[in-house]
PDB file of N, CA and C in Angstrom:
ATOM      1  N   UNK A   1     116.713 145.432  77.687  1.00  0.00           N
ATOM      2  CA  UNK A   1     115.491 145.107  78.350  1.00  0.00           C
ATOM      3  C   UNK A   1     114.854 143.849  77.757  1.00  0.00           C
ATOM      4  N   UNK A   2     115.391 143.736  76.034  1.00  0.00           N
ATOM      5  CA  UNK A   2     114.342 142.824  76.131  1.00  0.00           C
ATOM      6  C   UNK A   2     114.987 140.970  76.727  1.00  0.00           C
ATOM      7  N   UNK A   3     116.399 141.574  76.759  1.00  0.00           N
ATOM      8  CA  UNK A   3     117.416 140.275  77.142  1.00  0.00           C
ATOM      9  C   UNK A   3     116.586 139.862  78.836  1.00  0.00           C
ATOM     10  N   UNK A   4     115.895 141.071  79.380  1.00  0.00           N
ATOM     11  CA  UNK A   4     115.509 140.513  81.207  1.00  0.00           C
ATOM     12  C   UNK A   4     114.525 140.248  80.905  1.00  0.00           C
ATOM     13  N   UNK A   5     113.787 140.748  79.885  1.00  0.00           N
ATOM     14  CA  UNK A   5     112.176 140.041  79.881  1.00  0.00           C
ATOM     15  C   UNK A   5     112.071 138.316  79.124  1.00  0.00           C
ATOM     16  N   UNK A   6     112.828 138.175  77.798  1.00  0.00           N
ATOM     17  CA  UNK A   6     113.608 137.175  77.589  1.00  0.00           C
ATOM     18  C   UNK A   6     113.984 136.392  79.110  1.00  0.00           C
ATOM     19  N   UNK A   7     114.710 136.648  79.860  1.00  0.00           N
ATOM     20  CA  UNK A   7     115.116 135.492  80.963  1.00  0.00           C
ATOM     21  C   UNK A   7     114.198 135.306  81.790  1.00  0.00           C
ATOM     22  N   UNK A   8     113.240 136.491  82.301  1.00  0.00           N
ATOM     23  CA  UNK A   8     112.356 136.147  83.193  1.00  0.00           C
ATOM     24  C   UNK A   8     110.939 134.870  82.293  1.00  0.00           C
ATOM     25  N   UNK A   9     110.955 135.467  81.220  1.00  0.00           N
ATOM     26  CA  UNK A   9     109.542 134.577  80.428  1.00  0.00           C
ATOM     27  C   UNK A   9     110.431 132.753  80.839  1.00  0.00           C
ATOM     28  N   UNK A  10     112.225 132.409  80.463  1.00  0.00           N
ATOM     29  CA  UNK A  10     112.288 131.335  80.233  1.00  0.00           C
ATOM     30  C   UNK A  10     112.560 130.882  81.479  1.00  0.00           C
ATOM     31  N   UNK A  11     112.900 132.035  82.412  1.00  0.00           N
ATOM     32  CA  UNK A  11     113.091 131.302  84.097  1.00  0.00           C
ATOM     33  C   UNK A  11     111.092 131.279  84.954  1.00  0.00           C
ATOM     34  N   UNK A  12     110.565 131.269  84.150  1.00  0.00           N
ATOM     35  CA  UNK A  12     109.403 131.411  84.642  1.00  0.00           C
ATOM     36  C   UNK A  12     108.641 130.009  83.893  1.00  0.00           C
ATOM     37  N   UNK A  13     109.230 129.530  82.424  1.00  0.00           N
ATOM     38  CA  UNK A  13     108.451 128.500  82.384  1.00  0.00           C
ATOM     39  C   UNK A  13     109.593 126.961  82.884  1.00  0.00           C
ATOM     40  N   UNK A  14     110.806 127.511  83.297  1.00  0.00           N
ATOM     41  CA  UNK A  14     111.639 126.193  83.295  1.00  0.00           C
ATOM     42  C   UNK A  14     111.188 126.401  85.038  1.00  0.00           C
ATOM     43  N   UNK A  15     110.667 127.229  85.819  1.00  0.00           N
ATOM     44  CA  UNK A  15     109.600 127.172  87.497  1.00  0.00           C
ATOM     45  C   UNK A  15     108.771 126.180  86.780  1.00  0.00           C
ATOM     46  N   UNK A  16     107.809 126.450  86.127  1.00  0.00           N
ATOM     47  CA  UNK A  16     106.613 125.813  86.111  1.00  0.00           C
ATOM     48  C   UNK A  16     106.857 124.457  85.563  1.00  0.00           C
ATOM     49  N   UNK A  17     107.703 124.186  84.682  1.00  0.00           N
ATOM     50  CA  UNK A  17     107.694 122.407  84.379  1.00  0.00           C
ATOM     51  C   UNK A  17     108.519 121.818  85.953  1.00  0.00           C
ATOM     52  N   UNK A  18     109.311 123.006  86.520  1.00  0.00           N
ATOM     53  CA  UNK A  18     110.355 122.169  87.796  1.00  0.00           C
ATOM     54  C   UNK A  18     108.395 122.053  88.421  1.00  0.00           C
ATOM     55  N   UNK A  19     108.020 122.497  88.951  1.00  0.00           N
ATOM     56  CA  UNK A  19     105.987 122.401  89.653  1.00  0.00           C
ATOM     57  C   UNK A  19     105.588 121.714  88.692  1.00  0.00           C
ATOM     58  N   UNK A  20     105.547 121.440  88.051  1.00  0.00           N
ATOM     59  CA  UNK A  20     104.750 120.123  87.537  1.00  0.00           C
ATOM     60  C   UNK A  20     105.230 119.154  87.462  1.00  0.00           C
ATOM     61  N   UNK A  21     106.779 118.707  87.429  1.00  0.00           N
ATOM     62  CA  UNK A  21     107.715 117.648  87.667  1.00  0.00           C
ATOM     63  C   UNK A  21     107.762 117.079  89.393  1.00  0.00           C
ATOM     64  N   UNK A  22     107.682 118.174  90.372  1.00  0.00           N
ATOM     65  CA  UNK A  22     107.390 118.147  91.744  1.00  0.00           C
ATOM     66  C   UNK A  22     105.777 117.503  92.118  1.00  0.00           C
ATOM     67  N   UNK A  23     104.756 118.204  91.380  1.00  0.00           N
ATOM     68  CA  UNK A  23     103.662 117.949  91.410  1.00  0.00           C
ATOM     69  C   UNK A  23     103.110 116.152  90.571  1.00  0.00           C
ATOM     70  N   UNK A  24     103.680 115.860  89.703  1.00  0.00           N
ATOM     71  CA  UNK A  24     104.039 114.478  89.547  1.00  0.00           C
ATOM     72  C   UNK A  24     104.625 113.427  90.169  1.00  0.00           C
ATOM     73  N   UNK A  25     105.717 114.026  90.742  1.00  0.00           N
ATOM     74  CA  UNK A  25     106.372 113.437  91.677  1.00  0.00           C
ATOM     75  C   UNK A  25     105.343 112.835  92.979  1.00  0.00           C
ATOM     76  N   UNK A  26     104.798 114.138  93.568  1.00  0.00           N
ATOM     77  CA  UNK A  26     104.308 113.868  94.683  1.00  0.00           C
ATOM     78  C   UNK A  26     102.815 113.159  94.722  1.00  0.00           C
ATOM     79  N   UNK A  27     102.058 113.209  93.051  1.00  0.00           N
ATOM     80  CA  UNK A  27     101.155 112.438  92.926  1.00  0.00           C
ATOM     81  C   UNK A  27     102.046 110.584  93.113  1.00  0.00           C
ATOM     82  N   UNK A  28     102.807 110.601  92.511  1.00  0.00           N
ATOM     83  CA  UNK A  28     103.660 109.072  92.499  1.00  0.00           C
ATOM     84  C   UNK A  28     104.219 108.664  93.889  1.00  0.00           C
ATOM     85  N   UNK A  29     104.424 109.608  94.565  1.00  0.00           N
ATOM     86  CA  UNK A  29     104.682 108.978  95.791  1.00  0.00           C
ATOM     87  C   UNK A  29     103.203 108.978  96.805  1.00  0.00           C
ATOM     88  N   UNK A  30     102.722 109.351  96.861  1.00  0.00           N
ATOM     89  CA  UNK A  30     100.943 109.238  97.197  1.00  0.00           C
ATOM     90  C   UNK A  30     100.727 108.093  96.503  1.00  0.00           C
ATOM     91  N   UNK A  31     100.623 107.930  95.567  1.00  0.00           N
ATOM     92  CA  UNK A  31      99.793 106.770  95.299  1.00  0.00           C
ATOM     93  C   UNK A  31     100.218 105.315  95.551  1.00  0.00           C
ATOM     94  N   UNK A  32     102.069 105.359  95.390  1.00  0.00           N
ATOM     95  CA  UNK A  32     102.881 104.237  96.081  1.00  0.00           C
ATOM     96  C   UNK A  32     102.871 104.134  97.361  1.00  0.00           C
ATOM     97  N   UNK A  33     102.290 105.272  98.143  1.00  0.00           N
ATOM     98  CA  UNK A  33     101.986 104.722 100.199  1.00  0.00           C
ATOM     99  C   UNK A  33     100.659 104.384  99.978  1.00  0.00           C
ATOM    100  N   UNK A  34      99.884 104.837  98.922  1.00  0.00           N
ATOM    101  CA  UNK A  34      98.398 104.023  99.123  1.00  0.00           C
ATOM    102  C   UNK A  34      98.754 102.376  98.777  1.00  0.00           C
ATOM    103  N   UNK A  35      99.313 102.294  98.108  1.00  0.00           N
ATOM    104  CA  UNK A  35      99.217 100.595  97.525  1.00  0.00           C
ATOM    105  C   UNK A  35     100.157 100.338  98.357  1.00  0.00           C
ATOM    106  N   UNK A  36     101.459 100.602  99.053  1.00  0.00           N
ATOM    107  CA  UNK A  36     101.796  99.745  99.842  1.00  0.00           C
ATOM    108  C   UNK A  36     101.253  99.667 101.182  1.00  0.00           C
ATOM    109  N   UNK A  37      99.799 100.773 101.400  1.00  0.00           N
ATOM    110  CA  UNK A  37      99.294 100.628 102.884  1.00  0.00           C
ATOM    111  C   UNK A  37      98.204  99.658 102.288  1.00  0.00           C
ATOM    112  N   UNK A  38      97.300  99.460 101.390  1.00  0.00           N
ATOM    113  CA  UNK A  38      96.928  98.533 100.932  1.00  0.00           C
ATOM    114  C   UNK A  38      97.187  97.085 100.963  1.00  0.00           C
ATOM    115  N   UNK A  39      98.900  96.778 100.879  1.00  0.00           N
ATOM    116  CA  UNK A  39      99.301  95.402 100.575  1.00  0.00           C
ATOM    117  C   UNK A  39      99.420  95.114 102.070  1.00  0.00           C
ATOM    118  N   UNK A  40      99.766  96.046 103.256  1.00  0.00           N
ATOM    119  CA  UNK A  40      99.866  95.949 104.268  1.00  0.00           C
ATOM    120  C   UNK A  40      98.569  95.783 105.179  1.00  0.00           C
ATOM    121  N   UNK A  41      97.754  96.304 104.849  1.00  0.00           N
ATOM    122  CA  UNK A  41      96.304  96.158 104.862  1.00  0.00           C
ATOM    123  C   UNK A  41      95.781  94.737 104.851  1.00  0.00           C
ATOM    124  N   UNK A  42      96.123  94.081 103.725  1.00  0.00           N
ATOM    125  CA  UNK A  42      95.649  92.817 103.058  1.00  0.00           C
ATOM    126  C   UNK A  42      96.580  91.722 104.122  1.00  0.00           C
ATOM    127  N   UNK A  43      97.856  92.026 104.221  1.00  0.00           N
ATOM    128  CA  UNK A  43      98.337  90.840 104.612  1.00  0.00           C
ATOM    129  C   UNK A  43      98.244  90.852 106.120  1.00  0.00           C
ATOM    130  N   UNK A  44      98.051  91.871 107.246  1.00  0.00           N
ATOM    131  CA  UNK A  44      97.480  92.041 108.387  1.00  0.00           C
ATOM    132  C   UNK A  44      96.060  90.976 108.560  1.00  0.00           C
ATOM    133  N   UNK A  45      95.176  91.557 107.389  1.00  0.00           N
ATOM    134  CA  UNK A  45      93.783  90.961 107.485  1.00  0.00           C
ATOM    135  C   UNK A  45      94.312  89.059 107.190  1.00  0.00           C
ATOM    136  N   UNK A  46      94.809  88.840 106.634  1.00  0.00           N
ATOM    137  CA  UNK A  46      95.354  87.547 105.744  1.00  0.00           C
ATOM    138  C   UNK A  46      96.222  87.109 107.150  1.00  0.00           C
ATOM    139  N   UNK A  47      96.558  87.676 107.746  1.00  0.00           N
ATOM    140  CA  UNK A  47      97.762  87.015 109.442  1.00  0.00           C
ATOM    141  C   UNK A  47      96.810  86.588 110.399  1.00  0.00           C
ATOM    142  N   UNK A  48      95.814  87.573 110.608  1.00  0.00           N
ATOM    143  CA  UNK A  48      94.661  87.911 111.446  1.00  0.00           C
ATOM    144  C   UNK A  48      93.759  86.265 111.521  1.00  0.00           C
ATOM    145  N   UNK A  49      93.188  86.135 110.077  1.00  0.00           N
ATOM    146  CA  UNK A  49      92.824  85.009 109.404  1.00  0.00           C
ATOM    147  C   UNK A  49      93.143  83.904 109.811  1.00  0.00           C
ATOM    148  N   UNK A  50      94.199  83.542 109.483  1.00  0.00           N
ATOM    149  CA  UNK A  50      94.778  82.355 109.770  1.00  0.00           C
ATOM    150  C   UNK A  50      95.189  82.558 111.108  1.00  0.00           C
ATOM    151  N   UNK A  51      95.322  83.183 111.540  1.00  0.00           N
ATOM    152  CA  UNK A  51      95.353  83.357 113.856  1.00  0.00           C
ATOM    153  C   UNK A  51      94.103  82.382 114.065  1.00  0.00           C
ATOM    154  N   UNK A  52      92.903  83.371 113.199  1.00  0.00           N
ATOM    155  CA  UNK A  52      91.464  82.941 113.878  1.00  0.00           C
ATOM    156  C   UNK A  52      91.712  81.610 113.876  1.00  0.00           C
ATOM    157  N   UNK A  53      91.800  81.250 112.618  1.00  0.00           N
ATOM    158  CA  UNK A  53      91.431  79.635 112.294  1.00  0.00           C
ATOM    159  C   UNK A  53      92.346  78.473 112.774  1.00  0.00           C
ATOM    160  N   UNK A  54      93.555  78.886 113.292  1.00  0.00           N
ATOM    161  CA  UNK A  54      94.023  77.829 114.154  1.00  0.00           C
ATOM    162  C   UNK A  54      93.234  77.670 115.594  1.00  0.00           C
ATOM    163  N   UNK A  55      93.573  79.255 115.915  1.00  0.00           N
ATOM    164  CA  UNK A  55      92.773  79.524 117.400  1.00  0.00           C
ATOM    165  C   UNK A  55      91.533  78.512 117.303  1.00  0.00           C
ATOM    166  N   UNK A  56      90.362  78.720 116.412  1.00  0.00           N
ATOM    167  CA  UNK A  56      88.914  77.545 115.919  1.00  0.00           C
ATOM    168  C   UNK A  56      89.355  76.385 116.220  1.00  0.00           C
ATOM    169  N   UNK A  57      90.632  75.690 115.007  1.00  0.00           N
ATOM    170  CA  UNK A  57      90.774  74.412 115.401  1.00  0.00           C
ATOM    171  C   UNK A  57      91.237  74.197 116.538  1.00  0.00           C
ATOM    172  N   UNK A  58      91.692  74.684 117.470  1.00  0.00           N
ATOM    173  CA  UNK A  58      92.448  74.506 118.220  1.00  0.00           C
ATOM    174  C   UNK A  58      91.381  73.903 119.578  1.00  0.00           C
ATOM    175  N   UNK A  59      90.254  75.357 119.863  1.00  0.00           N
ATOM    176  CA  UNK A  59      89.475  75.234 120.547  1.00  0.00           C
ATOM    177  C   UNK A  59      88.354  74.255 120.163  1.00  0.00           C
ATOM    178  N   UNK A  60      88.167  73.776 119.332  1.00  0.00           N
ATOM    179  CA  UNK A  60      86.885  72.625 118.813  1.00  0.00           C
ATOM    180  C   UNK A  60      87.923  71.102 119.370  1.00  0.00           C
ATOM    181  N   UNK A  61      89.125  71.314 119.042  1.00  0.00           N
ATOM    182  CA  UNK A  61      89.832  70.023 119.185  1.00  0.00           C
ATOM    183  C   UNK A  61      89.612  69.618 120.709  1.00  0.00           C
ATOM    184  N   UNK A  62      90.299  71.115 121.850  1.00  0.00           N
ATOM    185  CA  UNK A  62      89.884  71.064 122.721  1.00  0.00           C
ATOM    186  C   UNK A  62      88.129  70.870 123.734  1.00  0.00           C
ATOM    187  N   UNK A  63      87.515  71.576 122.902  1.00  0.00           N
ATOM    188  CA  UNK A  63      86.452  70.411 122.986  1.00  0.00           C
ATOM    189  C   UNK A  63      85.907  69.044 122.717  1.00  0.00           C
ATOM    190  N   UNK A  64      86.072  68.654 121.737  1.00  0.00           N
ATOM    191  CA  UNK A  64      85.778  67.519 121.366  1.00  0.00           C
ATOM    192  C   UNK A  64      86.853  66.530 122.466  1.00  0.00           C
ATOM    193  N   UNK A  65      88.006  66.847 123.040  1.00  0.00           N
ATOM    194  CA  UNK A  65      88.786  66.097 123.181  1.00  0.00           C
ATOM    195  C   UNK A  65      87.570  66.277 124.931  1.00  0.00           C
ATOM    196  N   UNK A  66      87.669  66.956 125.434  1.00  0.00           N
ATOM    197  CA  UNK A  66      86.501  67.070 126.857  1.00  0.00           C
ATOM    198  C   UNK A  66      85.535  66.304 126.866  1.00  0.00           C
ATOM    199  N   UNK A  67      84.645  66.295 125.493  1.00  0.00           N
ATOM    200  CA  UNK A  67      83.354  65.682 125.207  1.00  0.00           C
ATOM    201  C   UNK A  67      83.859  64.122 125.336  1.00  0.00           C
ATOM    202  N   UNK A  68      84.565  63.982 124.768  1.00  0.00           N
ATOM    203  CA  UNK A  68      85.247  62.404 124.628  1.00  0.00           C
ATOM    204  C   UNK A  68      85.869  62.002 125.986  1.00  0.00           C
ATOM    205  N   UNK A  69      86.576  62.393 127.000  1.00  0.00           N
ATOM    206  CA  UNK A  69      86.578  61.985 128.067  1.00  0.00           C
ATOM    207  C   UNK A  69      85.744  61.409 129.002  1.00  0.00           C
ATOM    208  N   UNK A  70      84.215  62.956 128.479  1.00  0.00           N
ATOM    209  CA  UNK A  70      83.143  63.253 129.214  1.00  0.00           C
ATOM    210  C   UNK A  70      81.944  61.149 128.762  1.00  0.00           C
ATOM    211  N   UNK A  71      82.506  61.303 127.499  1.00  0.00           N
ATOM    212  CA  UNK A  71      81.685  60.023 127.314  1.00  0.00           C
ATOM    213  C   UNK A  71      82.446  58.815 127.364  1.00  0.00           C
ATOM    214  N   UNK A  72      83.722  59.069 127.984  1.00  0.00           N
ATOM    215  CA  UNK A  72      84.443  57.601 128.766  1.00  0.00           C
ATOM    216  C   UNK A  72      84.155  57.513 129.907  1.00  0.00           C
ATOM    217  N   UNK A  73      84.025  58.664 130.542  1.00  0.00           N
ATOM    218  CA  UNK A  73      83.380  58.615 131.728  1.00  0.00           C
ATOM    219  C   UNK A  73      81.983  58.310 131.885  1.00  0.00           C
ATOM    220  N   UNK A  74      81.577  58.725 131.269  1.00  0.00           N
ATOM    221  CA  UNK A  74      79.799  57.848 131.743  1.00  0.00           C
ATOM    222  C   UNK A  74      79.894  56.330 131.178  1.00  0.00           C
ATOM    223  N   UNK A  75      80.481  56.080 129.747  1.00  0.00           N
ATOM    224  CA  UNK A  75      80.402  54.488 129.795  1.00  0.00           C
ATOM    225  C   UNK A  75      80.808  53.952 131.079  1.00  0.00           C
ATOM    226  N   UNK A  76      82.181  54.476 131.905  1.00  0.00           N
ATOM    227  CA  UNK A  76      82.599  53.863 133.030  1.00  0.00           C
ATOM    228  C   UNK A  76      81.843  52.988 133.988  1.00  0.00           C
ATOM    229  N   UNK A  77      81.185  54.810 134.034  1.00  0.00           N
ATOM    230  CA  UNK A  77      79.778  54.814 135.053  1.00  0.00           C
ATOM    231  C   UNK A  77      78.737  53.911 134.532  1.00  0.00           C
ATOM    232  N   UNK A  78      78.859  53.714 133.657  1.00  0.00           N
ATOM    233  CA  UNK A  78      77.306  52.742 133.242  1.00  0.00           C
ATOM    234  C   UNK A  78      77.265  51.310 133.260  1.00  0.00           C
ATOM    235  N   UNK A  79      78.476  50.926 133.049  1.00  0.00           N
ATOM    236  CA  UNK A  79      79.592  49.845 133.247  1.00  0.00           C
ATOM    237  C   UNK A  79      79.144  49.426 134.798  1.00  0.00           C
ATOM    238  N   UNK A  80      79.970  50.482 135.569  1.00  0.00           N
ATOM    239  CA  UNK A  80      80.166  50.253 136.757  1.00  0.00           C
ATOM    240  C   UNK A  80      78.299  49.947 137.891  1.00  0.00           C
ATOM    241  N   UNK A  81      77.974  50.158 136.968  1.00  0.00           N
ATOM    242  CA  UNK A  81      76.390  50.319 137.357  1.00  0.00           C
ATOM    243  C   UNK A  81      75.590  48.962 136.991  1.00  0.00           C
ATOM    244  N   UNK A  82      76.314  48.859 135.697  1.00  0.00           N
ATOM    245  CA  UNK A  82      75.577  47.422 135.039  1.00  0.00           C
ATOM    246  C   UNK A  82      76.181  46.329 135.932  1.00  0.00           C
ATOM    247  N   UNK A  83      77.376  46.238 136.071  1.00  0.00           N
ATOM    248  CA  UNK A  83      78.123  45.307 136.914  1.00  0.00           C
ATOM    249  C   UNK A  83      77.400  45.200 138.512  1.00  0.00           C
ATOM    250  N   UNK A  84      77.237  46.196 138.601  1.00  0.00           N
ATOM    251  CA  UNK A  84      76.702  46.275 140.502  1.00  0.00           C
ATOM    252  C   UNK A  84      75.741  45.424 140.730  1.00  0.00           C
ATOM    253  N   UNK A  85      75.850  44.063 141.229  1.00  0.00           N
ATOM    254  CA  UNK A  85      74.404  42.758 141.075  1.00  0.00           C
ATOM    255  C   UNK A  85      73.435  43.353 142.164  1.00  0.00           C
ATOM    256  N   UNK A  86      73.950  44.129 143.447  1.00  0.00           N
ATOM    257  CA  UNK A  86      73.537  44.463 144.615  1.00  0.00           C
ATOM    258  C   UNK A  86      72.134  44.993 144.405  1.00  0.00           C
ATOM    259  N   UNK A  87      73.072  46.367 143.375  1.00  0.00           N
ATOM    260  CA  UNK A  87      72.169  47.275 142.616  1.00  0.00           C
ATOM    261  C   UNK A  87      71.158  46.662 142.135  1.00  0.00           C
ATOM    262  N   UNK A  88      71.413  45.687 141.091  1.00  0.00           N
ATOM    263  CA  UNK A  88      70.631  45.660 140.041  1.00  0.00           C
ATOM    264  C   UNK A  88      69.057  44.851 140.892  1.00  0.00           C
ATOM    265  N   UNK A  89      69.823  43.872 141.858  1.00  0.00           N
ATOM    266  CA  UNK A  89      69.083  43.055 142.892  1.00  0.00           C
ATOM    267  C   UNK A  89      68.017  43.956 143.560  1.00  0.00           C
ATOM    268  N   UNK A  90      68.517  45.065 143.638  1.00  0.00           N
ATOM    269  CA  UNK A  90      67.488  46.071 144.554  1.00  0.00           C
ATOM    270  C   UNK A  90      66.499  46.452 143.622  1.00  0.00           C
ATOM    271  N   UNK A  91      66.976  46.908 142.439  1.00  0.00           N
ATOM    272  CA  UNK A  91      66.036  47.747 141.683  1.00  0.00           C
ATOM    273  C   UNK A  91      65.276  46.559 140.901  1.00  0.00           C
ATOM    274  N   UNK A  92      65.478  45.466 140.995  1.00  0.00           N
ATOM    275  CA  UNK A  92      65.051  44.100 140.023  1.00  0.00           C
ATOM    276  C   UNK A  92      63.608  44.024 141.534  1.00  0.00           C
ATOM    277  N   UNK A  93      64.102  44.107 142.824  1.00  0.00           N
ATOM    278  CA  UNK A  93      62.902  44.087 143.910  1.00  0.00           C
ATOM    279  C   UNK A  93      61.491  45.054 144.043  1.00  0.00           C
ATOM    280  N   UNK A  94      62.512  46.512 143.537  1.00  0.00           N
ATOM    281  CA  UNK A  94      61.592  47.159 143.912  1.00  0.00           C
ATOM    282  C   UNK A  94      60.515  47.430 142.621  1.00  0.00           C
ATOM    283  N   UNK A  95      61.131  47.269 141.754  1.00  0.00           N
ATOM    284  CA  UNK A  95      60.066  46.699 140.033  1.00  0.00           C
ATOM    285  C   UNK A  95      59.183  45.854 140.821  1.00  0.00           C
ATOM    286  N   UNK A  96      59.593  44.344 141.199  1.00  0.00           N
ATOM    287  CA  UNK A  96      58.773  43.484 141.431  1.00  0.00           C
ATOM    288  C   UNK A  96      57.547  44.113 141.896  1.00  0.00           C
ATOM    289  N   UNK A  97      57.971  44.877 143.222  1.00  0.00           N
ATOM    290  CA  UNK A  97      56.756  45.595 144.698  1.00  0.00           C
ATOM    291  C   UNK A  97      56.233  46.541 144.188  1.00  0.00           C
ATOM    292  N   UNK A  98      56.880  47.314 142.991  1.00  0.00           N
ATOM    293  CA  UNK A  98      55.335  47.900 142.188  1.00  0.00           C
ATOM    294  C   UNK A  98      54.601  47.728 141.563  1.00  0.00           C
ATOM    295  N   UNK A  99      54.880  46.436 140.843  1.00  0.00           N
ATOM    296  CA  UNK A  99      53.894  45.524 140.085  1.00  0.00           C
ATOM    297  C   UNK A  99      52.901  44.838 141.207  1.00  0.00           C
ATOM    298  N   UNK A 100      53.486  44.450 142.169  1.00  0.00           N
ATOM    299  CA  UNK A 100      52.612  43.624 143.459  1.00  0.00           C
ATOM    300  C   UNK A 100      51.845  44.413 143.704  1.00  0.00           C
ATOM    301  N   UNK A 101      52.526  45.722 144.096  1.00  0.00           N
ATOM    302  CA  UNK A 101      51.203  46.900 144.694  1.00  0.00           C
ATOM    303  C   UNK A 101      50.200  46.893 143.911  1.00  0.00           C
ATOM    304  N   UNK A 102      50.465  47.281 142.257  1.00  0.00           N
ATOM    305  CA  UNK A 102      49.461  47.668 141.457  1.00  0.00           C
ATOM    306  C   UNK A 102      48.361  46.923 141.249  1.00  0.00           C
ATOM    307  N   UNK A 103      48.448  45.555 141.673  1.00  0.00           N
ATOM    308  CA  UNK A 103      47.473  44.161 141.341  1.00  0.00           C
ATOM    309  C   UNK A 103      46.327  44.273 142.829  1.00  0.00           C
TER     310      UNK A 103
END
Protein backbone atom coordinates (compact mmCIF):
# COMPACT_ATOMS: atom_id res chain seq x y z
CA UNK A 1 0.00 0.00 0.00
CA UNK A 2 2.43 2.23 0.74
CA UNK A 3 4.21 1.53 -2.91
CA UNK A 4 0.27 3.04 -4.47
CA UNK A 5 0.22 5.85 -2.18
CA UNK A 6 4.02 6.46 -3.03
CA UNK A 7 2.95 6.52 -6.94
CA UNK A 8 -0.16 8.34 -6.64
CA UNK A 9 1.66 11.37 -4.30
CA UNK A 10 4.59 11.31 -7.38
CA UNK A 11 2.00 10.89 -10.33
CA UNK A 12 0.09 13.69 -8.77
CA UNK A 13 2.96 16.17 -8.45
CA UNK A 14 4.73 15.22 -11.96
CA UNK A 15 0.25 16.36 -13.12
CA UNK A 16 0.85 19.47 -11.47
CA UNK A 17 4.37 20.72 -12.81
CA UNK A 18 2.95 18.98 -16.52
CA UNK A 19 -0.27 22.28 -15.40
CA UNK A 20 2.05 24.58 -14.68
CA UNK A 21 4.40 23.88 -17.65
CA UNK A 22 0.94 24.00 -19.87
CA UNK A 23 -0.16 26.99 -17.88
CA UNK A 24 3.22 28.81 -18.81
CA UNK A 25 3.07 27.78 -21.97
CA UNK A 26 -0.23 29.23 -22.65
CA UNK A 27 0.62 32.49 -20.72
CA UNK A 28 3.70 32.68 -23.60
CA UNK A 29 1.65 32.10 -26.32
CA UNK A 30 -1.00 34.89 -25.21
CA UNK A 31 1.29 37.25 -24.78
CA UNK A 32 3.23 36.52 -28.28
CA UNK A 33 -0.48 37.09 -30.24
CA UNK A 34 -0.70 40.25 -28.12
CA UNK A 35 2.64 41.72 -29.43
CA UNK A 36 2.34 40.39 -32.72
CA UNK A 37 -1.40 41.89 -32.95
CA UNK A 38 0.26 44.96 -31.66
CA UNK A 39 3.10 45.10 -34.39
CA UNK A 40 0.24 44.49 -36.78
CA UNK A 41 -1.70 47.13 -35.25
CA UNK A 42 1.17 49.68 -35.63
CA UNK A 43 2.08 48.93 -39.12
CA UNK A 44 -1.74 49.01 -40.47
CA UNK A 45 -1.93 52.50 -38.63
CA UNK A 46 1.80 53.38 -40.21
CA UNK A 47 0.22 52.03 -44.14
CA UNK A 48 -2.97 53.95 -43.38
CA UNK A 49 -0.61 57.11 -42.75
CA UNK A 50 1.27 57.31 -45.48
CA UNK A 51 -2.12 56.42 -47.87
CA UNK A 52 -3.43 59.68 -46.16
CA UNK A 53 -0.51 61.73 -46.97
CA UNK A 54 0.05 60.97 -50.51
CA UNK A 55 -3.78 61.01 -51.05
CA UNK A 56 -3.12 65.17 -49.25
CA UNK A 57 -0.36 65.70 -51.62
CA UNK A 58 -1.89 64.49 -54.25
CA UNK A 59 -5.18 66.42 -53.86
CA UNK A 60 -3.51 70.00 -52.89
CA UNK A 61 -1.27 69.40 -56.09
CA UNK A 62 -4.47 68.86 -57.84
CA UNK A 63 -5.66 71.93 -56.65
CA UNK A 64 -3.18 74.21 -56.88
CA UNK A 65 -2.63 72.88 -60.39
CA UNK A 66 -6.81 74.20 -61.09
CA UNK A 67 -6.05 77.43 -59.20
CA UNK A 68 -3.15 78.02 -61.63
CA UNK A 69 -5.01 77.43 -64.79
CA UNK A 70 -7.88 79.32 -63.09
CA UNK A 71 -5.31 82.41 -62.93
CA UNK A 72 -4.06 81.89 -66.64
CA UNK A 73 -7.25 82.20 -67.47
CA UNK A 74 -8.25 85.45 -66.10
CA UNK A 75 -4.77 87.03 -67.03
CA UNK A 76 -6.03 85.89 -70.60
CA UNK A 77 -9.16 87.55 -69.96
CA UNK A 78 -7.66 90.69 -68.70
CA UNK A 79 -5.25 90.77 -71.49
CA UNK A 80 -7.89 90.23 -73.85
CA UNK A 81 -9.85 93.12 -72.29
CA UNK A 82 -6.89 95.48 -72.00
CA UNK A 83 -6.20 94.95 -75.71
CA UNK A 84 -9.97 95.60 -76.79
CA UNK A 85 -9.45 99.63 -77.99
CA UNK A 86 -13.36 99.38 -78.90
CA UNK A 87 -13.86 98.56 -75.32
CA UNK A 88 -11.66 100.65 -73.77
CA UNK A 89 -13.05 103.63 -76.32
CA UNK A 90 -16.51 103.02 -74.90
CA UNK A 91 -15.79 102.94 -71.35
CA UNK A 92 -13.00 105.94 -71.82
CA UNK A 93 -16.76 107.78 -73.29
CA UNK A 94 -18.89 106.84 -70.89
CA UNK A 95 -16.31 108.13 -67.85
CA UNK A 96 -16.18 111.23 -69.92
CA UNK A 97 -20.55 111.60 -69.85
CA UNK A 98 -20.42 111.11 -66.19
CA UNK A 99 -18.14 113.63 -65.43
CA UNK A 100 -20.18 115.99 -68.06
CA UNK A 101 -23.39 115.05 -66.31
CA UNK A 102 -22.03 115.75 -62.88
CA UNK A 103 -20.86 119.51 -63.78
Amino acid sequence: MDNDIAYIIEEERRLALLLDEAKTAALEKIEKHRHDAALLKQAELERTTAEYKIMTVTELAEIRKAADNEIEELRRRQDSLNGDLELREKITGRIVSLILEDR
